[in-house]
PDB file of N, CA and C in Angstrom:
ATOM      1  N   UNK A   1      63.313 260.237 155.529  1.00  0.00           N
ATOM      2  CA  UNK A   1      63.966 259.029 155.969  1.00  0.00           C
ATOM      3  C   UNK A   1      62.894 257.969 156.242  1.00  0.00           C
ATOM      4  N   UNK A   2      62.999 256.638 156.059  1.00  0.00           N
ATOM      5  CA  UNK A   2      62.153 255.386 156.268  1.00  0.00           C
ATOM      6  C   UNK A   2      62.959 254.612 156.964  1.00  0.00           C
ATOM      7  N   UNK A   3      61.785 254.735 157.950  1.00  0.00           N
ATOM      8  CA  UNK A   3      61.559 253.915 159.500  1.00  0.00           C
ATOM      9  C   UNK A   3      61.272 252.626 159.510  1.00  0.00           C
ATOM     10  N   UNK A   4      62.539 251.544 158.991  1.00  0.00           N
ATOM     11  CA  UNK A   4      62.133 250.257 158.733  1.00  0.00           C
ATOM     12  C   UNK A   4      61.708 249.269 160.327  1.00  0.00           C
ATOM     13  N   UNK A   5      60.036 248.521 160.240  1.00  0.00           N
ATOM     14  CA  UNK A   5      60.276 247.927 161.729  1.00  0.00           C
ATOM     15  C   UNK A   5      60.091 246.526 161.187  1.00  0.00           C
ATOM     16  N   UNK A   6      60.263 245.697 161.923  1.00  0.00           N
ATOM     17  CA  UNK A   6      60.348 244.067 162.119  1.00  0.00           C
ATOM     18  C   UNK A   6      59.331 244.274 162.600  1.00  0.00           C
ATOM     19  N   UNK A   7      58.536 242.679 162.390  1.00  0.00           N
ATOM     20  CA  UNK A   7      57.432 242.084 163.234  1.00  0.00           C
ATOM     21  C   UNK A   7      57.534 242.524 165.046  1.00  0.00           C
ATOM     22  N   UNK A   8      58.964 242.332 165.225  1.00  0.00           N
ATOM     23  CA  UNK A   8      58.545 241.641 166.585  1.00  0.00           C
ATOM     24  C   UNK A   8      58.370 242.951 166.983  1.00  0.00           C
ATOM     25  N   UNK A   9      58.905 244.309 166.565  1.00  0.00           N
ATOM     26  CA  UNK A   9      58.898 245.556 167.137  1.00  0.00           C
ATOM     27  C   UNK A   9      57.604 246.317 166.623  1.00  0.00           C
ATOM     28  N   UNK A  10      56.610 245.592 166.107  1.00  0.00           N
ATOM     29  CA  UNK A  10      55.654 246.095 165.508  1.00  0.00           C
ATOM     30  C   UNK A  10      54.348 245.423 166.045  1.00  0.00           C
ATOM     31  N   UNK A  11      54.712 243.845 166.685  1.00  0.00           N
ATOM     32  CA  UNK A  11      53.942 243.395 167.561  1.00  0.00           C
ATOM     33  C   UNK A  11      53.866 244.221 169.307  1.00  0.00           C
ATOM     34  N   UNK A  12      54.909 245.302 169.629  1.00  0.00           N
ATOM     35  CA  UNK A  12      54.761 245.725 170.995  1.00  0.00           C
ATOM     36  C   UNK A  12      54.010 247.229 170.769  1.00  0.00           C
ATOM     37  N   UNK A  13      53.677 247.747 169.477  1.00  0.00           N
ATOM     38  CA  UNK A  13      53.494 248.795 169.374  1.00  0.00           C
ATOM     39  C   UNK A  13      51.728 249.002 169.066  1.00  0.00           C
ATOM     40  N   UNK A  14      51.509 247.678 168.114  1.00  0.00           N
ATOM     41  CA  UNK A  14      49.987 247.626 167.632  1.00  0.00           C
ATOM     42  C   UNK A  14      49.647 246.505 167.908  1.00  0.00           C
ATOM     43  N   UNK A  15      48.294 246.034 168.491  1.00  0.00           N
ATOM     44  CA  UNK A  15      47.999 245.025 168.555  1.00  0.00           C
ATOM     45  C   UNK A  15      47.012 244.362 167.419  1.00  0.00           C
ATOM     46  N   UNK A  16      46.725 243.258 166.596  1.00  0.00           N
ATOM     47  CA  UNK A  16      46.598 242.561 165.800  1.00  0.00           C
ATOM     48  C   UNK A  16      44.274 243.390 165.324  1.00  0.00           C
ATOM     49  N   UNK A  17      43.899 243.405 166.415  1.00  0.00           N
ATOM     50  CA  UNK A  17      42.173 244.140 166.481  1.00  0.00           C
ATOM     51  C   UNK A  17      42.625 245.628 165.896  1.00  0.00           C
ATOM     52  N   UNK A  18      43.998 246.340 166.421  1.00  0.00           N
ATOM     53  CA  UNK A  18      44.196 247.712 166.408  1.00  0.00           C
ATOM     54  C   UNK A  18      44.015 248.039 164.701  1.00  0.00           C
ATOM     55  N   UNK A  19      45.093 246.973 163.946  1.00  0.00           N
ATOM     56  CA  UNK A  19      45.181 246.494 162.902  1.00  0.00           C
ATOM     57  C   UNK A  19      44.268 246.697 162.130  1.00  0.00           C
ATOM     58  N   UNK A  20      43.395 245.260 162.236  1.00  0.00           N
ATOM     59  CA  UNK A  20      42.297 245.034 161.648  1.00  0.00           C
ATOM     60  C   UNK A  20      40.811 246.683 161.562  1.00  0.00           C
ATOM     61  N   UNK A  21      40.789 246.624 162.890  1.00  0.00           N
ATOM     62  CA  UNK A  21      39.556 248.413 163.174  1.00  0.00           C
ATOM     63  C   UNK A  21      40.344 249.462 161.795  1.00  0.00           C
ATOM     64  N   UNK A  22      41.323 249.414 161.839  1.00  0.00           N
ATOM     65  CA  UNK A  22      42.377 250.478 160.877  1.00  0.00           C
ATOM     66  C   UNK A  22      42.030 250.166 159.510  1.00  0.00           C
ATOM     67  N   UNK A  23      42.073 248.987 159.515  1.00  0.00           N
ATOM     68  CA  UNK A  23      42.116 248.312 157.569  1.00  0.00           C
ATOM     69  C   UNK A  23      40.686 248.877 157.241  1.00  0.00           C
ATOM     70  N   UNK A  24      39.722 248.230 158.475  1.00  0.00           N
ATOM     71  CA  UNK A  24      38.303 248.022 158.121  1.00  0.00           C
ATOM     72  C   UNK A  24      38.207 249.578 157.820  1.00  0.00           C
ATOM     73  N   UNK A  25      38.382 250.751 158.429  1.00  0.00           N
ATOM     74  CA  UNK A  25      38.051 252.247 158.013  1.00  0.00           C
ATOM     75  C   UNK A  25      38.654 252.792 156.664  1.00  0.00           C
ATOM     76  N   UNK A  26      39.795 252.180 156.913  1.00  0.00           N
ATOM     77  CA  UNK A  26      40.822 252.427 155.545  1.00  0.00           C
ATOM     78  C   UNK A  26      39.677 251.934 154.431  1.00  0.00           C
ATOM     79  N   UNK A  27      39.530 250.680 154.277  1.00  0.00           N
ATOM     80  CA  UNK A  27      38.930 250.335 153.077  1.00  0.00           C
ATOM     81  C   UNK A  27      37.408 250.522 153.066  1.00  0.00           C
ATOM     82  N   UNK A  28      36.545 251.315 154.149  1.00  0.00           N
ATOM     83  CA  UNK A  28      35.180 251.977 153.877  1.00  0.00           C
ATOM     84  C   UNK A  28      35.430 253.262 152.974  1.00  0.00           C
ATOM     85  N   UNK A  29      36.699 253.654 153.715  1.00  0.00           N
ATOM     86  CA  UNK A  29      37.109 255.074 153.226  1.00  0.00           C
ATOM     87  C   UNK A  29      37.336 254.960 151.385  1.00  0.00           C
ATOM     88  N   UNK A  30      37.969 254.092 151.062  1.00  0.00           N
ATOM     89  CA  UNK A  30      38.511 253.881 149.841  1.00  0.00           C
ATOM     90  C   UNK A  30      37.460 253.171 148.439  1.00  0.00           C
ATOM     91  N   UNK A  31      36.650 252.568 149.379  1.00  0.00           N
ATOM     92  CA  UNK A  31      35.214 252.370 148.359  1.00  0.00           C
ATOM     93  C   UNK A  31      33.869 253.966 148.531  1.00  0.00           C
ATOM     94  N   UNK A  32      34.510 254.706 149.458  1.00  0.00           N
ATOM     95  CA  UNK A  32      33.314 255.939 149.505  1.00  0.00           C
ATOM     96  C   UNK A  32      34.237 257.048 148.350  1.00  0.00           C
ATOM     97  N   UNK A  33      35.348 256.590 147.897  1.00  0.00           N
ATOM     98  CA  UNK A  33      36.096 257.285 147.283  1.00  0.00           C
ATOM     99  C   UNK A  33      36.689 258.826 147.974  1.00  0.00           C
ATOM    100  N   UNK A  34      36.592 258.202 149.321  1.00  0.00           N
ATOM    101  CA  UNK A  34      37.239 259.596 150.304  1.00  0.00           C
ATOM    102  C   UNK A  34      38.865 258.875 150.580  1.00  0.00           C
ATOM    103  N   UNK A  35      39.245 258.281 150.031  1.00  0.00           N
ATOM    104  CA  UNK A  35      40.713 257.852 149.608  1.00  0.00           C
ATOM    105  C   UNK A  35      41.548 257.753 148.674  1.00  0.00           C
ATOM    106  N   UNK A  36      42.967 257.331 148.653  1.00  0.00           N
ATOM    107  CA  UNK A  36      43.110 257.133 147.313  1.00  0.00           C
ATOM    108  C   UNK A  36      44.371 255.553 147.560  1.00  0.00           C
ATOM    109  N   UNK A  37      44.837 255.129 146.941  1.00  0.00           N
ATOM    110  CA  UNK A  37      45.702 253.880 146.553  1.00  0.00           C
ATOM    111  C   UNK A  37      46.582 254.340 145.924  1.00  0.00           C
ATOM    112  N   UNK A  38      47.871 255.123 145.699  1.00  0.00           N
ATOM    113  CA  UNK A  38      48.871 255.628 145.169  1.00  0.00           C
ATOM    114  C   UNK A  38      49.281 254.088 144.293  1.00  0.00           C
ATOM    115  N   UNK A  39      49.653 253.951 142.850  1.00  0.00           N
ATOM    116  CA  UNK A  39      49.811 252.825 142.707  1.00  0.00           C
ATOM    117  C   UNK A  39      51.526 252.544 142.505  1.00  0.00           C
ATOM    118  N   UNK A  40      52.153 251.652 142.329  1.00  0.00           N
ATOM    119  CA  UNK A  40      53.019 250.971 142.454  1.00  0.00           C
ATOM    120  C   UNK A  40      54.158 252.218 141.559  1.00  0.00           C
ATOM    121  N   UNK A  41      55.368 252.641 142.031  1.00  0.00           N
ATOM    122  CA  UNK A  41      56.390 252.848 141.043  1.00  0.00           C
ATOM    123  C   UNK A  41      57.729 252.066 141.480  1.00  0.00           C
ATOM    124  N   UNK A  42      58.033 252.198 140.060  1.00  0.00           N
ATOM    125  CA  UNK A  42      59.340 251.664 139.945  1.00  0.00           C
ATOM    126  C   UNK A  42      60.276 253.081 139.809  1.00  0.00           C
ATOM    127  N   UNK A  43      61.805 252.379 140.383  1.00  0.00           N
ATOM    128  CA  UNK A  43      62.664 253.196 140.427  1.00  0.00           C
ATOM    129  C   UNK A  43      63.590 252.313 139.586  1.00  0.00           C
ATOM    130  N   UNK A  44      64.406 253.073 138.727  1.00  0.00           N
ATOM    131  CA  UNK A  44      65.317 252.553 137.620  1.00  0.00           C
ATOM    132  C   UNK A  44      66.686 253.039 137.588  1.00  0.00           C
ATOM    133  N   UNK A  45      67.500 252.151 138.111  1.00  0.00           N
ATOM    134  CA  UNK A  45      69.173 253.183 138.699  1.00  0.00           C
ATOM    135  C   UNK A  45      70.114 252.268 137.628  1.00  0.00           C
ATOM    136  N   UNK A  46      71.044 252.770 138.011  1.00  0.00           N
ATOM    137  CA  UNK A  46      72.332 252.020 137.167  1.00  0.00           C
ATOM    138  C   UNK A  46      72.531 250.469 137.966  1.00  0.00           C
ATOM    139  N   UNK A  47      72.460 249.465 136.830  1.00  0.00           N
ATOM    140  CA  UNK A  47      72.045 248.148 137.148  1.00  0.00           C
ATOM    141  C   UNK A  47      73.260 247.101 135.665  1.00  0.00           C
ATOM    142  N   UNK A  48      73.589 246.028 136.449  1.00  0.00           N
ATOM    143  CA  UNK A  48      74.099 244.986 135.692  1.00  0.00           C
ATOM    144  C   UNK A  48      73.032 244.221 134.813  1.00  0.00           C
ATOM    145  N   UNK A  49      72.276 243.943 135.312  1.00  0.00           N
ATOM    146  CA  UNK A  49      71.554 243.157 134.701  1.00  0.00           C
ATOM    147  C   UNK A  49      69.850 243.807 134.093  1.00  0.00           C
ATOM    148  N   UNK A  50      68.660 243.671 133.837  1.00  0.00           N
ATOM    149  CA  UNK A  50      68.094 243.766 133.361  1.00  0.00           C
ATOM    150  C   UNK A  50      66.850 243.314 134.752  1.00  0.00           C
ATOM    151  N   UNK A  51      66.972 242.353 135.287  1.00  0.00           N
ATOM    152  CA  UNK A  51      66.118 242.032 136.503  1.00  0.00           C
ATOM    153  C   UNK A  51      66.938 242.719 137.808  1.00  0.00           C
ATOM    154  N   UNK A  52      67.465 244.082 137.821  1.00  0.00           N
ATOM    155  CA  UNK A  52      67.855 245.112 138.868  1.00  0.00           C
ATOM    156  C   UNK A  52      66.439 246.046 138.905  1.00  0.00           C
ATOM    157  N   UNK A  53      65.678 245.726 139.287  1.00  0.00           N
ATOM    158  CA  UNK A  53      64.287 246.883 139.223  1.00  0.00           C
ATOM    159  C   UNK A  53      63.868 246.575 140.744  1.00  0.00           C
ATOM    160  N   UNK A  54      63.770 247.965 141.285  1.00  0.00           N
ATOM    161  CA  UNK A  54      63.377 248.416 142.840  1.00  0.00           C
ATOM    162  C   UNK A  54      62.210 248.665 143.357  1.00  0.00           C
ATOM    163  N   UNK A  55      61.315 248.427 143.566  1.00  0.00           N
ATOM    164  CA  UNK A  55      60.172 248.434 144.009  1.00  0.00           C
ATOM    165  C   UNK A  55      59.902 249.816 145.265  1.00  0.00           C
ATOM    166  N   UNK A  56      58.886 250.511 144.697  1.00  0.00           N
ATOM    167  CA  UNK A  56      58.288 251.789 146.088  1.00  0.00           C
ATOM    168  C   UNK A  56      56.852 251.452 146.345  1.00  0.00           C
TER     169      UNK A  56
END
């Protein structure tokens, strides 16, 4: 199940430095290649039109 939050409920939980310290390790981690970047899929369901494409 996905735990959708809003800003404002996401501003009482992390603060904006908490954030940033997180990214900054994330992306040391991801240039030492001790990470990875899962890249973009699409999901393709029964659709009217041709621009019905879902983003993950």
């Amino acid at each position: 199940m996905t735990l959708v939050l809003s800003n404002e409920e996401l501003r009482h939980l992390i603060s904006m430095g908490e954030v940033i310290d997180r990214l900054d390790v994330t992306y040391h981690d991801l240039g030492n290649g001790e990470a990875q970047n899962r890249p973009r899929s699409y999901i393709y369901g029964p659709s009217l039109t041709i621009f019905d494409i879902f983003w993950v």
